[in-house]
N, C-alpha and C. Protein backbone atom coordinates (compact mmCIF):
# COMPACT_ATOMS: atom_id res chain seq x y z
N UNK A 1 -16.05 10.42 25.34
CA UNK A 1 -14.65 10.75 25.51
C UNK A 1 -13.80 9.76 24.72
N UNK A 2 -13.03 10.23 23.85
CA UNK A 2 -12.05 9.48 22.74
C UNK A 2 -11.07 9.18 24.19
N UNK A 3 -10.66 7.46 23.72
CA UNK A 3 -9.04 7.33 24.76
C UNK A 3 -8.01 7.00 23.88
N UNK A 4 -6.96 6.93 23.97
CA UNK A 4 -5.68 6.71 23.42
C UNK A 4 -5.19 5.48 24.08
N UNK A 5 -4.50 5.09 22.98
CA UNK A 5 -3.54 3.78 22.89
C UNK A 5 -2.56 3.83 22.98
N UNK A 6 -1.36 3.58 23.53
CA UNK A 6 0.37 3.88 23.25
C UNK A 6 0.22 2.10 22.34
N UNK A 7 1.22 2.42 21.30
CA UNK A 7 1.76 0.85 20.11
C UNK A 7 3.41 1.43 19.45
N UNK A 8 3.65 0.43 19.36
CA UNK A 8 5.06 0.17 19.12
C UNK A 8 5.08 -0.55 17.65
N UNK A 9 5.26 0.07 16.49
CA UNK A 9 5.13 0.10 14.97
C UNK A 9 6.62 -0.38 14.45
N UNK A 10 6.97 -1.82 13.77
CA UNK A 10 7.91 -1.88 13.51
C UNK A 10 8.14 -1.57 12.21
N UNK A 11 8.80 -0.19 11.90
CA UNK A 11 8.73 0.24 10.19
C UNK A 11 9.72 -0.14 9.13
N UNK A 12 9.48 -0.17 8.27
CA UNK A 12 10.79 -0.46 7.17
C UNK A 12 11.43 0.75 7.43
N UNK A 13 13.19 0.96 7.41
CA UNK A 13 13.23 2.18 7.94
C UNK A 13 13.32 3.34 6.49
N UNK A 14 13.21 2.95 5.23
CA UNK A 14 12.61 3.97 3.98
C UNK A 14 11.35 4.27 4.57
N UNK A 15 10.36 3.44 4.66
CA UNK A 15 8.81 4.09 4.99
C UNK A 15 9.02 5.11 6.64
N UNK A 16 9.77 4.92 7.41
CA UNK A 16 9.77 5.55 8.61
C UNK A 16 10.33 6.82 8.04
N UNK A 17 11.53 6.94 7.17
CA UNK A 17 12.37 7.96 6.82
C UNK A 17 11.08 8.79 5.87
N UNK A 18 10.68 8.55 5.36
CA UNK A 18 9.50 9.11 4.44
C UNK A 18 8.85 9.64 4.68
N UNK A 19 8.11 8.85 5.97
CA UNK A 19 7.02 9.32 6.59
C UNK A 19 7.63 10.62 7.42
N UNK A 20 8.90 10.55 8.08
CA UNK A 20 9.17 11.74 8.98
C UNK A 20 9.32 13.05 8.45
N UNK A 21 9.52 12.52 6.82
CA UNK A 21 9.74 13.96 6.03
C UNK A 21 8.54 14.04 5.17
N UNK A 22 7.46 13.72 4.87
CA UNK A 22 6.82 14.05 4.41
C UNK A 22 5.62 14.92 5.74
N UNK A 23 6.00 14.48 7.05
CA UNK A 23 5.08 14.94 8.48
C UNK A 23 5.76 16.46 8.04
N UNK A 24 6.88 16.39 8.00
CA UNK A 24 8.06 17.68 7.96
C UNK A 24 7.56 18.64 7.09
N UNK A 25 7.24 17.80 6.03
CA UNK A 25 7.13 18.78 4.82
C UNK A 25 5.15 19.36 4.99
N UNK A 26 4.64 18.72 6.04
CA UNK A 26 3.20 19.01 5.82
C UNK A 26 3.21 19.66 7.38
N UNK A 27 4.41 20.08 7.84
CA UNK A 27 4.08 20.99 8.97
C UNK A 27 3.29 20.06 10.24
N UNK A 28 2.90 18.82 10.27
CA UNK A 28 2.46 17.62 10.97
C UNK A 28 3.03 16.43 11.71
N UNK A 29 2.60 16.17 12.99
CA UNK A 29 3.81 15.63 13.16
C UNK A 29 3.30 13.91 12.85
N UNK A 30 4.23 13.36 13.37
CA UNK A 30 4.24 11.83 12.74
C UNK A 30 2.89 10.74 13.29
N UNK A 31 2.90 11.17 14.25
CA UNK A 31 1.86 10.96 14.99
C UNK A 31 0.37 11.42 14.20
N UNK A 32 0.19 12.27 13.78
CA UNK A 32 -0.86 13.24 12.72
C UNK A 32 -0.99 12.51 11.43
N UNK A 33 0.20 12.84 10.97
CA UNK A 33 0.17 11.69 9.32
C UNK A 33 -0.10 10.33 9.79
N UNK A 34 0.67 9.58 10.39
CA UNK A 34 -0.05 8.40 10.69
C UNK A 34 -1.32 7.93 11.12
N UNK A 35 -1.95 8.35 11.78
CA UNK A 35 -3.52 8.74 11.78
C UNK A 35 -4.24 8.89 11.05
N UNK A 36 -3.93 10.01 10.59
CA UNK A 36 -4.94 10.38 9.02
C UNK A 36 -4.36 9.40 8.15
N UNK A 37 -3.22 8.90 8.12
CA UNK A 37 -3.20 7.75 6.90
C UNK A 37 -4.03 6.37 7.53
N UNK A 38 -4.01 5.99 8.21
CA UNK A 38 -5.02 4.50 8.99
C UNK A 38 -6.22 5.37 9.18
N UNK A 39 -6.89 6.41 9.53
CA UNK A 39 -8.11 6.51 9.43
C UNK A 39 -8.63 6.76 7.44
N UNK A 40 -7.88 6.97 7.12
CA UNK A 40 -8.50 6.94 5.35
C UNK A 40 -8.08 5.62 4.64
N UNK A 41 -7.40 4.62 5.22
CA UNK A 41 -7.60 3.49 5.21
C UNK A 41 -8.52 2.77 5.73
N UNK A 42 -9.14 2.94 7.05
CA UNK A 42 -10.02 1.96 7.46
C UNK A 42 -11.43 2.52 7.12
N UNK A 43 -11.50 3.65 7.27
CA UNK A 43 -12.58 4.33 6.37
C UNK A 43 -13.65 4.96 5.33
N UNK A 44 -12.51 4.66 4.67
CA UNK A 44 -12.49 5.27 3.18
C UNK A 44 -13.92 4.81 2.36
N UNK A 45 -14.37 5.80 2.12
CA UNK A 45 -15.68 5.12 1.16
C UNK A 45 -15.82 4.24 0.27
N UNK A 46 -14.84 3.89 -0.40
CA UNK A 46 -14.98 3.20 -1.37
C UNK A 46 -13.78 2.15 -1.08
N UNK A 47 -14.13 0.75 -0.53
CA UNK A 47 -13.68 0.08 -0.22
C UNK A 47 -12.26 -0.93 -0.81
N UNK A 48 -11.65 -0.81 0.00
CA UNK A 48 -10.21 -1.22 -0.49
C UNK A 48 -10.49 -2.96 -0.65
N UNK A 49 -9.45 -3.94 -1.85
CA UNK A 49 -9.74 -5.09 -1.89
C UNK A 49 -9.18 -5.58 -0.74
N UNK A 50 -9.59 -6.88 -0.19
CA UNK A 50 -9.13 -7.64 0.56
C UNK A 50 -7.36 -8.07 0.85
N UNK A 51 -7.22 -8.79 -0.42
CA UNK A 51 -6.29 -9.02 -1.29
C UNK A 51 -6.55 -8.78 -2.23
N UNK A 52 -4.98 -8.70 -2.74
CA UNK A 52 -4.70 -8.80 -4.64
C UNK A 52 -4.80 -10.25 -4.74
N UNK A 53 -4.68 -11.16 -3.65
CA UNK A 53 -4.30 -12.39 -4.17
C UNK A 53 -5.73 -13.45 -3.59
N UNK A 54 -5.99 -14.36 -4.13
CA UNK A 54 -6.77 -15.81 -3.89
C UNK A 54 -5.85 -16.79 -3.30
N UNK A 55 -7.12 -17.71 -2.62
CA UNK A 55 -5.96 -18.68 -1.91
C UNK A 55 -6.73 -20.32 -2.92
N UNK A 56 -5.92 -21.28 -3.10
CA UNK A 56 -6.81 -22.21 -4.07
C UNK A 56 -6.82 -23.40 -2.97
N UNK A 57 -7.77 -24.42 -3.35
CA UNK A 57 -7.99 -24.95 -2.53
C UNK A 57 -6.93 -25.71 -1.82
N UNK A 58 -5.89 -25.79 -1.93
CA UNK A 58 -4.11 -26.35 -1.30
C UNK A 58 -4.24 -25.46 -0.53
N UNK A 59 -4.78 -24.37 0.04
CA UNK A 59 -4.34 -23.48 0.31
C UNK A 59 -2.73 -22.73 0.25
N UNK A 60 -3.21 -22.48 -1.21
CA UNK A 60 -1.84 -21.78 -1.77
C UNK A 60 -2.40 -20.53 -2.46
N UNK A 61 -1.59 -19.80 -2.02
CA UNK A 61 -1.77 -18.25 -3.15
C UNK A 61 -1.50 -17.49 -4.07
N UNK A 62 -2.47 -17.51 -5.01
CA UNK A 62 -2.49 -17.01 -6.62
C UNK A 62 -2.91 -15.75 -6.69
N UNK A 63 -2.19 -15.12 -7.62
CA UNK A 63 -3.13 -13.83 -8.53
C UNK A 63 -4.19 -14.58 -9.28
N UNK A 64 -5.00 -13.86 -9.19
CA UNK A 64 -6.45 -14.29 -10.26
C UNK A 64 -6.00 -13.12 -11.49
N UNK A 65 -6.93 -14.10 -12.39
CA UNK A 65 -6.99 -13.53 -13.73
C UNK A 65 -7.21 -12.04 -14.03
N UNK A 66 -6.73 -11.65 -14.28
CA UNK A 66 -7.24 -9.91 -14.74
C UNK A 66 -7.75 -9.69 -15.94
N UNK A 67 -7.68 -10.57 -16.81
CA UNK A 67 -8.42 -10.65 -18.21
C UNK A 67 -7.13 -10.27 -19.50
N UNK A 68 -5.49 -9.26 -18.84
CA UNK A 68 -4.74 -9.44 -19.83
C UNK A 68 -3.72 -10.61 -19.63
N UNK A 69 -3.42 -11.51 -21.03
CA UNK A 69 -1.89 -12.44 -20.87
C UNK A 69 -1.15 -11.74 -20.94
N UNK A 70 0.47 -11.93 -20.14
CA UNK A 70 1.33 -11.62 -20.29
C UNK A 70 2.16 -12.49 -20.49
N UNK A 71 2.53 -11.28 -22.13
CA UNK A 71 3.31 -12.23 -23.12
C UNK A 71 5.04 -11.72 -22.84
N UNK A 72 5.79 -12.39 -23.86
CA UNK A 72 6.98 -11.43 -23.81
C UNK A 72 6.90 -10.54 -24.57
N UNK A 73 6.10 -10.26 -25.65
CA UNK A 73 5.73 -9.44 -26.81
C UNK A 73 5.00 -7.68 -25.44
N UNK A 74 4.44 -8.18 -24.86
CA UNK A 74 3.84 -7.18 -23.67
C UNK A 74 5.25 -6.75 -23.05
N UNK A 75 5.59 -7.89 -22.37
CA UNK A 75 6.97 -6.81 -21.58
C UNK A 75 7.85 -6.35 -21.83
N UNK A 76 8.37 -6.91 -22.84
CA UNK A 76 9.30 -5.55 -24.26
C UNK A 76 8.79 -4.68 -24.01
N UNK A 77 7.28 -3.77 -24.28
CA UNK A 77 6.55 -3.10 -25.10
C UNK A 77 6.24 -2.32 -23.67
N UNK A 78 6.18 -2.86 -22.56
CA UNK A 78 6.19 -1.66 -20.99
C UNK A 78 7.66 -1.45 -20.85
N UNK A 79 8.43 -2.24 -20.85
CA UNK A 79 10.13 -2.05 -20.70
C UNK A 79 10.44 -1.10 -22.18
N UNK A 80 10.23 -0.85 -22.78
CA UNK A 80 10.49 0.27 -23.96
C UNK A 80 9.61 1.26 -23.84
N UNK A 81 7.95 1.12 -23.02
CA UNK A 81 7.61 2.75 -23.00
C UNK A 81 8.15 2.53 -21.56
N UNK A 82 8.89 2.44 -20.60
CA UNK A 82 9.95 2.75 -19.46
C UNK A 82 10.89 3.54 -19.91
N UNK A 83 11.01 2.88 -20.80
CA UNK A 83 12.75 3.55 -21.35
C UNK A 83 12.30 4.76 -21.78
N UNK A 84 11.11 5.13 -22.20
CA UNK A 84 11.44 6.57 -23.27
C UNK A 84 10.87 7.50 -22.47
């Protein structure tokens, strides 16, 4: 026998507003989308990262390397294919 939990979710109120219309727009209610969104999160086959971020030994937290620099020559060049 599955039991239920009552929780009290404090939302950004864009993600609450979103979520009520996208339940809206899928005929589901909020309760439904939220569910199926945390069960394909905690579930999901192919495992989500931990973090994006590392902690270094200060315990302070960094992005790790991704293998591209970012130059200013790069962010021109995403800020101009933005623009077009």
């Amino acid at each position: 026998m599955m039991t239920h939990m009552k929780t009290t979710l404090d939302l950004p109120d864009k993600i609450f507003r979103d979520a009520k219309a996208t339940a809206a727009r899928r005929q589901v209610t909020l309760k439904a989308l939220i569910t199926h969104a945390l069960k394909r999160e905690i579930y999901s086959s192919k495992p989500a990262p931990d973090s994006i971020y590392e902690v270094d030994e200060d315990g302070l937290p960094y992005l790790p390397s991704r293998g591209v620099s970012v130059t200013s020559d790069l962010v021109r060049q995403l800020q101009d294919d933005e623009d077009a």
